[in-house]
C-alpha atoms as a PDB file:
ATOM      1  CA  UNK A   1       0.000   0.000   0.000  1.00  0.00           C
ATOM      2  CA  UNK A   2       1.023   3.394  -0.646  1.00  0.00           C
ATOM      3  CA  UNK A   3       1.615   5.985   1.978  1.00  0.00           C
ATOM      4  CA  UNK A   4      -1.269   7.086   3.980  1.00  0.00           C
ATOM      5  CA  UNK A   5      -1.520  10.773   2.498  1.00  0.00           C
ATOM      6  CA  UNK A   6      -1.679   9.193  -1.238  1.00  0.00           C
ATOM      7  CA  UNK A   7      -4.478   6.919  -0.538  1.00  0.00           C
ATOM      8  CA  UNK A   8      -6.821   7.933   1.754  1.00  0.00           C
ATOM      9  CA  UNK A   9      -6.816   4.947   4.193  1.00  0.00           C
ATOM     10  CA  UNK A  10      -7.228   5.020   7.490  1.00  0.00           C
ATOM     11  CA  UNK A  11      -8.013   2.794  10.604  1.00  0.00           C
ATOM     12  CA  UNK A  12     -10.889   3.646  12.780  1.00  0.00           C
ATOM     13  CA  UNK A  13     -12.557   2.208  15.539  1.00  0.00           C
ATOM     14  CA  UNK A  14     -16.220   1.751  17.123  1.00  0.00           C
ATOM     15  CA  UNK A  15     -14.505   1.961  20.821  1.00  0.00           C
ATOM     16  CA  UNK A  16     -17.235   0.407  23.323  1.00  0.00           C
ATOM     17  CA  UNK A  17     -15.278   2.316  25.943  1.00  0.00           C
ATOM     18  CA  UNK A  18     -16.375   5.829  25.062  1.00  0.00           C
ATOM     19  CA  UNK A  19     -13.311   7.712  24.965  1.00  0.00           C
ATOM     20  CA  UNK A  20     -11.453   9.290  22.066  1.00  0.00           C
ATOM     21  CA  UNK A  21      -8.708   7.333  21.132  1.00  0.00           C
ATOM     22  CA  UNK A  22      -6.213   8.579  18.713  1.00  0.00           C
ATOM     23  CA  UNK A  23      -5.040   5.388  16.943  1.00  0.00           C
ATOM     24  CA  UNK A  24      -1.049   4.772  16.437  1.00  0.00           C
ATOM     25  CA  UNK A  25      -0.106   3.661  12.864  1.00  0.00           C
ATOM     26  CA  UNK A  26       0.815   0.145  14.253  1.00  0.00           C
ATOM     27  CA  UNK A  27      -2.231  -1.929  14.770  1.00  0.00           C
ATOM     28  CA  UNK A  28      -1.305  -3.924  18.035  1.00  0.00           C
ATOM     29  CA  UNK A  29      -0.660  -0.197  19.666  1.00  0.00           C
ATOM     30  CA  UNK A  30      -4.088   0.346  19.078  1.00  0.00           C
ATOM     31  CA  UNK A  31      -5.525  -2.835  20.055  1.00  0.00           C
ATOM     32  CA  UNK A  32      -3.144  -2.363  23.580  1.00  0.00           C
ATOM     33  CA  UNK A  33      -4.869   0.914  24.196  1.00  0.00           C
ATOM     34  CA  UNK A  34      -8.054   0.129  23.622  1.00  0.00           C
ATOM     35  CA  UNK A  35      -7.410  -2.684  26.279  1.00  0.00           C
ATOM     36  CA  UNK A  36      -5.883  -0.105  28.749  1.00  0.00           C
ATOM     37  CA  UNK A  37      -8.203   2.500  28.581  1.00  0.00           C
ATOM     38  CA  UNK A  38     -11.050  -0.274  28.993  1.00  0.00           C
ATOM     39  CA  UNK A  39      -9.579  -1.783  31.880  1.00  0.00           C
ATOM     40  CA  UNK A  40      -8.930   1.910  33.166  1.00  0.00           C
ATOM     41  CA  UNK A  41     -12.696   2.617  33.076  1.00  0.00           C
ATOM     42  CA  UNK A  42     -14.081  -0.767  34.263  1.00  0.00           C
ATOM     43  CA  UNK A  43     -11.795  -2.131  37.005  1.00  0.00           C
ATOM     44  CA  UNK A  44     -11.986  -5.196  38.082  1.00  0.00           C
ATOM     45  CA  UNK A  45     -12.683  -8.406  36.139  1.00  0.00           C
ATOM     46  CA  UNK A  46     -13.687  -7.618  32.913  1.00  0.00           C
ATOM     47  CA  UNK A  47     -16.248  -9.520  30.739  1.00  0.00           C
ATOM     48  CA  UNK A  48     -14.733 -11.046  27.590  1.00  0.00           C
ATOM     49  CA  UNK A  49     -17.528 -10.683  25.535  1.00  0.00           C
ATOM     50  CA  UNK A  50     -16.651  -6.529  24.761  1.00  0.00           C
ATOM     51  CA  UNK A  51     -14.592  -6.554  21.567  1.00  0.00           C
ATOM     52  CA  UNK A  52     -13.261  -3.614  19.148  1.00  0.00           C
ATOM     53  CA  UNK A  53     -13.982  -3.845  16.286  1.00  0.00           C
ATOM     54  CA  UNK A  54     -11.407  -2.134  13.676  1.00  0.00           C
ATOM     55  CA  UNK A  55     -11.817  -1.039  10.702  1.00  0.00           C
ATOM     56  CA  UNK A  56      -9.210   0.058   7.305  1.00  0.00           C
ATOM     57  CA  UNK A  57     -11.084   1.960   5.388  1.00  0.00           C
ATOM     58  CA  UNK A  58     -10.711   5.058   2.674  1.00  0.00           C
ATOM     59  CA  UNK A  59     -11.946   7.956   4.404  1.00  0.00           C
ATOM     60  CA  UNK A  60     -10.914  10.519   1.685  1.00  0.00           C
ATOM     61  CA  UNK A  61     -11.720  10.244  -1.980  1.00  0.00           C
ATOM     62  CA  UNK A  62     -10.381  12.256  -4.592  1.00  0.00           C
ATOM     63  CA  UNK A  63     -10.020  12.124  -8.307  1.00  0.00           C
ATOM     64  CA  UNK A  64      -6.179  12.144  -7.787  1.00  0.00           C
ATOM     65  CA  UNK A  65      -5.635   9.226  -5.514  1.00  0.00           C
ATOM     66  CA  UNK A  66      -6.943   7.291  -8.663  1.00  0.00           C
ATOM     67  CA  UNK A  67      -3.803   7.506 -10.521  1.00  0.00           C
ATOM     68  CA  UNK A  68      -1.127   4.631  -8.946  1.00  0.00           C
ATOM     69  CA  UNK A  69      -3.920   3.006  -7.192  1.00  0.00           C
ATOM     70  CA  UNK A  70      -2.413  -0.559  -6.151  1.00  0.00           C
ATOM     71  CA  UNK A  71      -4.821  -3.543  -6.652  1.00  0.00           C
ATOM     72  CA  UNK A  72      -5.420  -4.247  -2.464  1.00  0.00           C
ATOM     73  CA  UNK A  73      -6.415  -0.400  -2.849  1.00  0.00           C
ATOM     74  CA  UNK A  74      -9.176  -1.186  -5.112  1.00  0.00           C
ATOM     75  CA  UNK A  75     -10.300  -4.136  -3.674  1.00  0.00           C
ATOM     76  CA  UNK A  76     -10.744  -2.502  -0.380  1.00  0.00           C
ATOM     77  CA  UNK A  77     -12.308   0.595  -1.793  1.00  0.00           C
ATOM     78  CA  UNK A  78     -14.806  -2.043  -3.586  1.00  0.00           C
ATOM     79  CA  UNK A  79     -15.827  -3.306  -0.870  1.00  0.00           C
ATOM     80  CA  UNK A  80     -16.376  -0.820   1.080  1.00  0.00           C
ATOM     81  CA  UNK A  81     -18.481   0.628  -1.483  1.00  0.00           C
ATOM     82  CA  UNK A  82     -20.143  -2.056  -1.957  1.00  0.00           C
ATOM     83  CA  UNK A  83     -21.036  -1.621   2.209  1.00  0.00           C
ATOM     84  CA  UNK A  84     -22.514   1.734   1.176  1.00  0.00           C
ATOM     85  CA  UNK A  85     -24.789  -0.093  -1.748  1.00  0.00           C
ATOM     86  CA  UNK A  86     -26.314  -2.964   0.432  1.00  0.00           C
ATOM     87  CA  UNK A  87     -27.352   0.028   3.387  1.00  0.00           C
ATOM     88  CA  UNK A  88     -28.932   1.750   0.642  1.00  0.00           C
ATOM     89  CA  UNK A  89     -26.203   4.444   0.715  1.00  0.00           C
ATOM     90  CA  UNK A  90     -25.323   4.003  -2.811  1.00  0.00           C
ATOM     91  CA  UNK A  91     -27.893   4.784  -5.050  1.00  0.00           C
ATOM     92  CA  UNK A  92     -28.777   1.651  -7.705  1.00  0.00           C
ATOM     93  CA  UNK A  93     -31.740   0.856  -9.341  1.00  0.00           C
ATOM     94  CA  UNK A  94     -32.417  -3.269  -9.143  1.00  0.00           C
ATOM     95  CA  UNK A  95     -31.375  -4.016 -12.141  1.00  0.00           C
ATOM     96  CA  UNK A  96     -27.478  -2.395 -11.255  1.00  0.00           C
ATOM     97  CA  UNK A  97     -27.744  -3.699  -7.854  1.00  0.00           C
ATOM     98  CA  UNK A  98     -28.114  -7.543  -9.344  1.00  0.00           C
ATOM     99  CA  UNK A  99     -25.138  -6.597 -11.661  1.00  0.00           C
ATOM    100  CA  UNK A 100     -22.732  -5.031  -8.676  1.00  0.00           C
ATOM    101  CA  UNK A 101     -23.850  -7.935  -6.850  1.00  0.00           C
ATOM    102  CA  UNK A 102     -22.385 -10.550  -9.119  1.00  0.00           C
ATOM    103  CA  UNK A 103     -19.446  -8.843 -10.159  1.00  0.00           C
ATOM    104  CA  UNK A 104     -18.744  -8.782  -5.849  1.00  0.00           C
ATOM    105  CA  UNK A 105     -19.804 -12.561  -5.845  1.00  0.00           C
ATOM    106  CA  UNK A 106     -17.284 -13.015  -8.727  1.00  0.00           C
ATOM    107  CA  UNK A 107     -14.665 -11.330  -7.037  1.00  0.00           C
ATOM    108  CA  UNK A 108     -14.849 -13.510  -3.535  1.00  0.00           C
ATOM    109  CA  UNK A 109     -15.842 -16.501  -5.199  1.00  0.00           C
ATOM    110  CA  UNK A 110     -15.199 -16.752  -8.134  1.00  0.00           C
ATOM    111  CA  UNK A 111     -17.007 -18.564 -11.165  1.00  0.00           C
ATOM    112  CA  UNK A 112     -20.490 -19.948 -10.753  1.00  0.00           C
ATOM    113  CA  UNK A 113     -20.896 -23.704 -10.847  1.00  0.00           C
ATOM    114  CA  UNK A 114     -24.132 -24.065 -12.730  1.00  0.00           C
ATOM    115  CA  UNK A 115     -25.602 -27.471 -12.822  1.00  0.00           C
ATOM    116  CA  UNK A 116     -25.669 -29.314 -16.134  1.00  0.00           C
ATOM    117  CA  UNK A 117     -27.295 -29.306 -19.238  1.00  0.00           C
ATOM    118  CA  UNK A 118     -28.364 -33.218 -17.894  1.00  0.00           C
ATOM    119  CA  UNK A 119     -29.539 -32.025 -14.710  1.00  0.00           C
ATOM    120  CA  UNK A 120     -33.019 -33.358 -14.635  1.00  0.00           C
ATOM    121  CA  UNK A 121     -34.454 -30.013 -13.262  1.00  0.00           C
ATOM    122  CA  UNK A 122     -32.560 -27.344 -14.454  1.00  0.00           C
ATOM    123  CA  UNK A 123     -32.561 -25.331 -11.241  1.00  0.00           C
ATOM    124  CA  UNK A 124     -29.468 -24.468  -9.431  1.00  0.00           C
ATOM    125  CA  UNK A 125     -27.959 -27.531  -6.872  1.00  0.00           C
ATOM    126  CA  UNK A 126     -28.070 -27.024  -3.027  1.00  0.00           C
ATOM    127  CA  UNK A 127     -24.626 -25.833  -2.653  1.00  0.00           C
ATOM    128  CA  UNK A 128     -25.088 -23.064  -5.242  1.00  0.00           C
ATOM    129  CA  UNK A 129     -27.844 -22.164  -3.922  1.00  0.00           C
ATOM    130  CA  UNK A 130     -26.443 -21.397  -0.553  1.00  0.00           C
ATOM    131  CA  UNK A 131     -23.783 -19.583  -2.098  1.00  0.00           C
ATOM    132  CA  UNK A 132     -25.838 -17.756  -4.471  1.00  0.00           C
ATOM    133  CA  UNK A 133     -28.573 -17.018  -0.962  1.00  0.00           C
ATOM    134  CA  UNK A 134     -25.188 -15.623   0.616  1.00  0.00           C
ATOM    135  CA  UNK A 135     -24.403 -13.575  -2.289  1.00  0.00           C
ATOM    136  CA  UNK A 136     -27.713 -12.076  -1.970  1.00  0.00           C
ATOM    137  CA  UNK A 137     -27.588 -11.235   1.876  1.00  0.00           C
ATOM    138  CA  UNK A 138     -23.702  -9.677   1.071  1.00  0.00           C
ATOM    139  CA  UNK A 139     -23.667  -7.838  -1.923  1.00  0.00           C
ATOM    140  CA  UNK A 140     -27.686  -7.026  -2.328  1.00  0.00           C
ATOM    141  CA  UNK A 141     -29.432  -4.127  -1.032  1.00  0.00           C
ATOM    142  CA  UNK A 142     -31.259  -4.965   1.921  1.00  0.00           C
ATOM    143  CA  UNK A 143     -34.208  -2.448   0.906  1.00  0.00           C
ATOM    144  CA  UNK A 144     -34.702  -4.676  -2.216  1.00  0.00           C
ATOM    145  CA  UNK A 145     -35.035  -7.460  -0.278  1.00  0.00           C
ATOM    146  CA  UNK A 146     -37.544  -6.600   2.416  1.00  0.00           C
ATOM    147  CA  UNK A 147     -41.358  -8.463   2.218  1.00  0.00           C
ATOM    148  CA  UNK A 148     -39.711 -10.621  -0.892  1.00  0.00           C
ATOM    149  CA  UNK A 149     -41.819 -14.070  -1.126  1.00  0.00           C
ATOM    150  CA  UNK A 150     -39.786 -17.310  -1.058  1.00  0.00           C
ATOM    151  CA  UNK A 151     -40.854 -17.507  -4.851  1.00  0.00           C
ATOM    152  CA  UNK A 152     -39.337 -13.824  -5.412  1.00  0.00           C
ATOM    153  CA  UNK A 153     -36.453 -14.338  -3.169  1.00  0.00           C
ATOM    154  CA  UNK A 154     -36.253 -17.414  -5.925  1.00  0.00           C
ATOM    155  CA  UNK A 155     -36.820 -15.834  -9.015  1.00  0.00           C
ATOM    156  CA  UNK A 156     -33.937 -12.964  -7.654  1.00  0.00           C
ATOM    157  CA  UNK A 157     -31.343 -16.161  -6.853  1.00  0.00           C
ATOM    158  CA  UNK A 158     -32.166 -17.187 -10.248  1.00  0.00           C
ATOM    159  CA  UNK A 159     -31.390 -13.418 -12.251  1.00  0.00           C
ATOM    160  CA  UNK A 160     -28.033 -13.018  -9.879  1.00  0.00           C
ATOM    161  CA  UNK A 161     -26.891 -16.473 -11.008  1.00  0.00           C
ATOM    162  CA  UNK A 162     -27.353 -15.633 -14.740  1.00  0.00           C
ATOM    163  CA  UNK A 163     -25.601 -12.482 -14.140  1.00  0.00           C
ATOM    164  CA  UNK A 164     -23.039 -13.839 -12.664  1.00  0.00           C
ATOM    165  CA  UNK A 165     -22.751 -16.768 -14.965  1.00  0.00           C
ATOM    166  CA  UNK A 166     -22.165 -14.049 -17.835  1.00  0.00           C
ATOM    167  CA  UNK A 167     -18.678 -12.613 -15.513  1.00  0.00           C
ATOM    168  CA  UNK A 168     -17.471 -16.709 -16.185  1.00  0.00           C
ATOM    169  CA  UNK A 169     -13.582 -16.297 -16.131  1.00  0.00           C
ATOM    170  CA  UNK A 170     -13.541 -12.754 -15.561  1.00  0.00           C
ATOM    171  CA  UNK A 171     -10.707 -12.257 -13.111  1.00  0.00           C
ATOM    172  CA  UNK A 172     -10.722 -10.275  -9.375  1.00  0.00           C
ATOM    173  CA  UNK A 173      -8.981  -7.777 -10.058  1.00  0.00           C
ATOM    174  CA  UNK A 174     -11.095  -7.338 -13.622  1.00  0.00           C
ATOM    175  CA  UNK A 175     -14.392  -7.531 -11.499  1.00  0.00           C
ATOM    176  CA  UNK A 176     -12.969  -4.778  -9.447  1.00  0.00           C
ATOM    177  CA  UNK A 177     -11.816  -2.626 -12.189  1.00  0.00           C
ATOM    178  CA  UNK A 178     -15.362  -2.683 -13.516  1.00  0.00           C
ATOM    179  CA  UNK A 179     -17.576  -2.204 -10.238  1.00  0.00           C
ATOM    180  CA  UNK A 180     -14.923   0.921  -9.413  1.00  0.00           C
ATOM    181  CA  UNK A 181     -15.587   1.888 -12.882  1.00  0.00           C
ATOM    182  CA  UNK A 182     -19.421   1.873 -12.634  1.00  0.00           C
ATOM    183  CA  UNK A 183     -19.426   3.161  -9.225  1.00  0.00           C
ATOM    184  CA  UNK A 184     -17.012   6.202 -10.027  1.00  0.00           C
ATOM    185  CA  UNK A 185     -19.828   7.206 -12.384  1.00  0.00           C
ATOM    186  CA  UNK A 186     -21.945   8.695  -9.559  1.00  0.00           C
ATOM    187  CA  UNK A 187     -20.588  12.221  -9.107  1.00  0.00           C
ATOM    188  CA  UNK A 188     -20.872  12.524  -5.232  1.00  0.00           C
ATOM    189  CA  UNK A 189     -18.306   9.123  -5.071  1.00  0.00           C
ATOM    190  CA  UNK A 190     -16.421   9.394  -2.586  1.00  0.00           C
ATOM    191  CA  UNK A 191     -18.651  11.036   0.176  1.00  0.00           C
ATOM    192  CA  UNK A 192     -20.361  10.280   3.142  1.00  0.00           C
ATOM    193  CA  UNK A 193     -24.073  10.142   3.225  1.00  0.00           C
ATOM    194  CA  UNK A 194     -25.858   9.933   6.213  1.00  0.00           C
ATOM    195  CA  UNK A 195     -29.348  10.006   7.387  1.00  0.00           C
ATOM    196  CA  UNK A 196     -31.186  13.165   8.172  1.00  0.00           C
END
């Protein structure tokens, strides 16, 4: 990765513990004073149930940064856009979110398997299935999905497979390429919408 003031990455935190941290640029320092400052405020035997969670993330996007991009950098930045397109940050019609959606299931994993022409039924086999259901709850609006029928939730298994049947062979870092393409289009890329 490229240094911090070229790309835009940073690591933040959702500290349970309430206080303003400011993060070092070596994880474990973090993770140490995290623990500190939670044992500081909770003396006493602590339950082991509180994590932190981290999270590396581009918190700066500008039209600059895009030249030298390395490919980690885009595959972070795609999914963390695709984060902002399943909470219904990101605006996409149903038809684009299907599209971004298999081009995300591409990317993680990979091609398809689609049953064969011989299969007696046609429809996809349990395993793809699941993976096409997880696809869905990942990369899919969650909006789009709400008061879907088990035959719509179906059907929509059944449109994301063929669309993702088409990316057969397409690489990662192709996928990526694309969806950053597609999502660059949007002119307020890059900022932070939030709900008022």
């Amino acid at each position: 990765m490229r240094k911090p003031q070229l790309m835009g990455f940073a690591l933040f935190t959702d500290d349970p513990s309430g206080k303003d941290l400011q993060p070092s640029a070596k994880i474990c320092d973090v993770i140490s004073k995290w623990e500190q400052t939670l044992k500081e405020m909770h003396p006493g035997k602590n339950e082991g149930g509180r994590i932190v969670r981290l999270t590396y993330k581009s918190r700066l996007c500008f039209r600059s940064q895009v030249k030298g991009e390395t490919e980690r950098e885009r595959l972070l930045l795609a999914y963390q856009v695709n984060d902002e397109v399943q909470q219904g940050h990101f605006p996409v019609n149903k038809e684009l979110a299907l599209e971004v959606a298999a081009l995300m299931a591409q990317v993680e994993h990979g091609d398809l398997d689609r049953p064969s022409a011989s299969s007696p039924t046609g429809s996809p086999q349990p395993k793809s299935q699941l993976i096409l259901l997880q696809a869905l709850e990942r990369f899919y609006p969650k909006r789009y999905k709400l008061d879907c029928s088990s035959e719509q939730l179906r059907d929509l298994m059944e449109r994301l497979a063929t669309k993702w049947s088409v990316l057969r062979g397409c690489t990662a870092s192709e996928c990526v390429r694309i969806y950053l393409t597609v999502a660059r289009k949007w002119p307020l890329f890059g900022a932070k919408l939030f709900n008022a």
